[in-house]
Protein backbone atom coordinates (compact mmCIF):
# COMPACT_ATOMS: atom_id res chain seq x y z
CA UNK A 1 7.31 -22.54 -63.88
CA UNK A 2 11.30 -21.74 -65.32
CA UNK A 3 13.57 -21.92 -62.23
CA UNK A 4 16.22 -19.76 -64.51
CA UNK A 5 15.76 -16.10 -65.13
CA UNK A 6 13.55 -15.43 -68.57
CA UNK A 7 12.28 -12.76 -70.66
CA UNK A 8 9.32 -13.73 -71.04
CA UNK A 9 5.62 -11.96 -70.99
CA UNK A 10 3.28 -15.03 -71.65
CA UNK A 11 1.70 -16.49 -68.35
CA UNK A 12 3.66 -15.17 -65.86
CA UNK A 13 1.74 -15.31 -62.54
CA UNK A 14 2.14 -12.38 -60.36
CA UNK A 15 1.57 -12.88 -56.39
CA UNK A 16 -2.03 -14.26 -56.67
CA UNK A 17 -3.60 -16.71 -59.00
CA UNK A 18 -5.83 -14.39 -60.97
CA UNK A 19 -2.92 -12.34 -61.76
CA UNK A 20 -1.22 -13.87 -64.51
CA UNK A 21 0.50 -11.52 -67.37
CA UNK A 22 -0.03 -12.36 -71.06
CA UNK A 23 0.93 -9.29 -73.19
CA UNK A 24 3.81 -6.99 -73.45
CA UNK A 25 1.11 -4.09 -72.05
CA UNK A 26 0.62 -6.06 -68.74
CA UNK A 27 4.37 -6.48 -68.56
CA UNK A 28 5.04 -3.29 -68.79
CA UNK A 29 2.01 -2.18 -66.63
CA UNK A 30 3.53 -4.75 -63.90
CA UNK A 31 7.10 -3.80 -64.44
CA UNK A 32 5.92 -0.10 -63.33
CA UNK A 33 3.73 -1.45 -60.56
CA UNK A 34 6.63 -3.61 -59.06
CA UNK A 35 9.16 -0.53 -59.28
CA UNK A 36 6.99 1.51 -57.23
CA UNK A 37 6.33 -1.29 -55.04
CA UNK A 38 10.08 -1.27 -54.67
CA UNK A 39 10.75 2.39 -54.24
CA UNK A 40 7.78 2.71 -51.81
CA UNK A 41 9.47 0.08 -49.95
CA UNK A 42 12.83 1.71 -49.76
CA UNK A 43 10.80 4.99 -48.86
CA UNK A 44 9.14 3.00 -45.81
CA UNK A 45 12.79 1.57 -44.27
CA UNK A 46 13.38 5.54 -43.88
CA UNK A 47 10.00 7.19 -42.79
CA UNK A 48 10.39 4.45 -40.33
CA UNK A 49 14.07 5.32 -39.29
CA UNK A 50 12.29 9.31 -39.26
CA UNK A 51 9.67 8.42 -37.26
CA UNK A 52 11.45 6.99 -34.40
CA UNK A 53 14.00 9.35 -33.93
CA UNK A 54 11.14 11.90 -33.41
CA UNK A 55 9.56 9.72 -30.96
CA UNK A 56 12.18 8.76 -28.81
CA UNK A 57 11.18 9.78 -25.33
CA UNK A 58 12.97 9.58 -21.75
CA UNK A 59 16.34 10.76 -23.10
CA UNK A 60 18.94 10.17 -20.24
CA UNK A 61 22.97 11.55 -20.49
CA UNK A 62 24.44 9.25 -18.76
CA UNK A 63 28.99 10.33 -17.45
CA UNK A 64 31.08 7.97 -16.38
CA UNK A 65 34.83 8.54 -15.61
CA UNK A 66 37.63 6.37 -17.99
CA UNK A 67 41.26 6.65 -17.95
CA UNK A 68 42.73 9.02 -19.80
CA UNK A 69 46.45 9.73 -21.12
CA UNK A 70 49.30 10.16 -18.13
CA UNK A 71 47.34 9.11 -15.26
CA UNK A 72 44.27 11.75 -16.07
CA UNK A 73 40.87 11.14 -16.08
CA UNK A 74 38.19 11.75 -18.76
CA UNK A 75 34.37 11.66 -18.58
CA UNK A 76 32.91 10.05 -21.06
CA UNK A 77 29.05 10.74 -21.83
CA UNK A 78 26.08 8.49 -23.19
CA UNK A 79 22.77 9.01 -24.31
CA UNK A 80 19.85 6.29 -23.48
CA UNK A 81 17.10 6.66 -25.44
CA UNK A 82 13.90 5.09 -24.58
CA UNK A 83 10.08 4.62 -26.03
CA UNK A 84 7.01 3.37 -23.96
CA UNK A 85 5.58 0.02 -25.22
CA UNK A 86 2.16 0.98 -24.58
CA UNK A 87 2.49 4.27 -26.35
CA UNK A 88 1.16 5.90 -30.24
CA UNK A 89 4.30 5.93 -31.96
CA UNK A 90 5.21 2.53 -31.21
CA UNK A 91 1.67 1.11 -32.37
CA UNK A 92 2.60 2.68 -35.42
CA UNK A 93 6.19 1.40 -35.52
CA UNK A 94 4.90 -2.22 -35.00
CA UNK A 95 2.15 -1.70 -37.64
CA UNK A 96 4.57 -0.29 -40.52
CA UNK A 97 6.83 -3.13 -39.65
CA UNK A 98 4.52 -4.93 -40.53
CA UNK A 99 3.27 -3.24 -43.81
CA UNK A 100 7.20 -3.37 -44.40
CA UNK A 101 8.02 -7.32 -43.95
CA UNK A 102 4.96 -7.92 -46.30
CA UNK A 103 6.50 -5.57 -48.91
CA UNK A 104 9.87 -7.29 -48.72
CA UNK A 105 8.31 -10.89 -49.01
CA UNK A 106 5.85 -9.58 -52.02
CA UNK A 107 9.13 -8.22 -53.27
CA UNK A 108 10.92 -11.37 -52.73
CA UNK A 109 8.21 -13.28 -54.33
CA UNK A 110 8.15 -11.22 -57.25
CA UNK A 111 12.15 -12.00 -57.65
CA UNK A 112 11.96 -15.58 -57.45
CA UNK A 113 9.04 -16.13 -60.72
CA UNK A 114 12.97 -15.57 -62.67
CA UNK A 115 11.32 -13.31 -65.22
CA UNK A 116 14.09 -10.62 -66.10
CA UNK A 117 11.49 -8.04 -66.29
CA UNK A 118 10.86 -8.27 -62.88
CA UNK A 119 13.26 -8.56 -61.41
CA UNK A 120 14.78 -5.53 -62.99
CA UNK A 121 11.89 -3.89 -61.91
CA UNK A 122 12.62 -4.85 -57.90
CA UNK A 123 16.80 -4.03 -58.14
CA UNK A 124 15.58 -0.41 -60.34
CA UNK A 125 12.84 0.48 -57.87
CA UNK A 126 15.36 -0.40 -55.00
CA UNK A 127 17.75 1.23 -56.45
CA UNK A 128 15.59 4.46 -57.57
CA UNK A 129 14.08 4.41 -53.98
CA UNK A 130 17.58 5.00 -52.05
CA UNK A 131 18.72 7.58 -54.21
CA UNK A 132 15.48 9.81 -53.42
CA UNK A 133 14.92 8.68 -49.81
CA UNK A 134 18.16 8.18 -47.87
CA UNK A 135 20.16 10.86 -48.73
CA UNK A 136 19.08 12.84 -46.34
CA UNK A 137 19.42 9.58 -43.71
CA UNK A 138 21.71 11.32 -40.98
CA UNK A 139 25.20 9.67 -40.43
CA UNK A 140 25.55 9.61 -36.80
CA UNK A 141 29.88 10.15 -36.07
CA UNK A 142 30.73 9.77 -32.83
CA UNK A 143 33.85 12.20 -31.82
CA UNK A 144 34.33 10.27 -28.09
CA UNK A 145 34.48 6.89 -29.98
CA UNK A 146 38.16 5.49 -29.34
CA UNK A 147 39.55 2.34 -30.23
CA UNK A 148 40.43 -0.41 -27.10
């Protein structure tokens, strides 16, 4: 096995013993394989993020008075957000975490065989998965945030 990157598509093994590529057909068939892989990964790291903010439960404002300019003082507002343990959506939380560190070791796995095909395939699919499924990621901006 090369321990520097190649381009090579002669017996390159692929995650599990019987899957070895010999052919520029199986390369490409794996290249497409492992940039889905990738995107669907990227698309998981969001559904995730999605899925929790519509499950978050036992929402609690909680105002506390700070100093303020001249003497005054200003209440200052924060949200706790909490989830049961015991509950559906954080089954399914815990088992997508799951399905999503075996991705990213598969992934990482896939990297380290060095083949340049590959490991195009991972950084395009990464790449490719971002730009469709985080754009609409919301950027939280808090307006009461002040520096100390």
């Amino acid at each position: 096995q090369a321990m520097t990157f190649h381009f090579s598509y002669e017996n390159v093994p692929l995650l599990f013993s019987g899957l070895t590529i010999n052919s520029p057909g199986e390369m490409a068939g794996a290249f497409v394989g492992v940039f889905f892989l990738a995107m669907f990964y990227e698309g998981l790291k969001i559904a995730r993020e999605c899925l929790l903010r519509k499950s978050q439960v036992s929402i609690r404002y909680n105002s506390m008075p700070v100093p303020g300019p001249n003497g005054t003082i200003l209440m200052e507002t924060h949200k706790t957000v909490g989830q049961q343990m015991l509950s559906f959506p954080h089954l399914l939380q815990t088992v997508l975490h799951i399905i999503q560190v075996v991705v990213s070791y598969f992934l990482m796995l896939i990297f380290m065989t060095y083949n340049g095909y590959l490991c195009i395939a991972v950084a395009a699919g990464a790449g490719t998965g971002y730009f469709f499924f985080s754009w609409k990621k919301a950027v939280v901006v808090d307006i009461t945030e002040h520096c100390h």
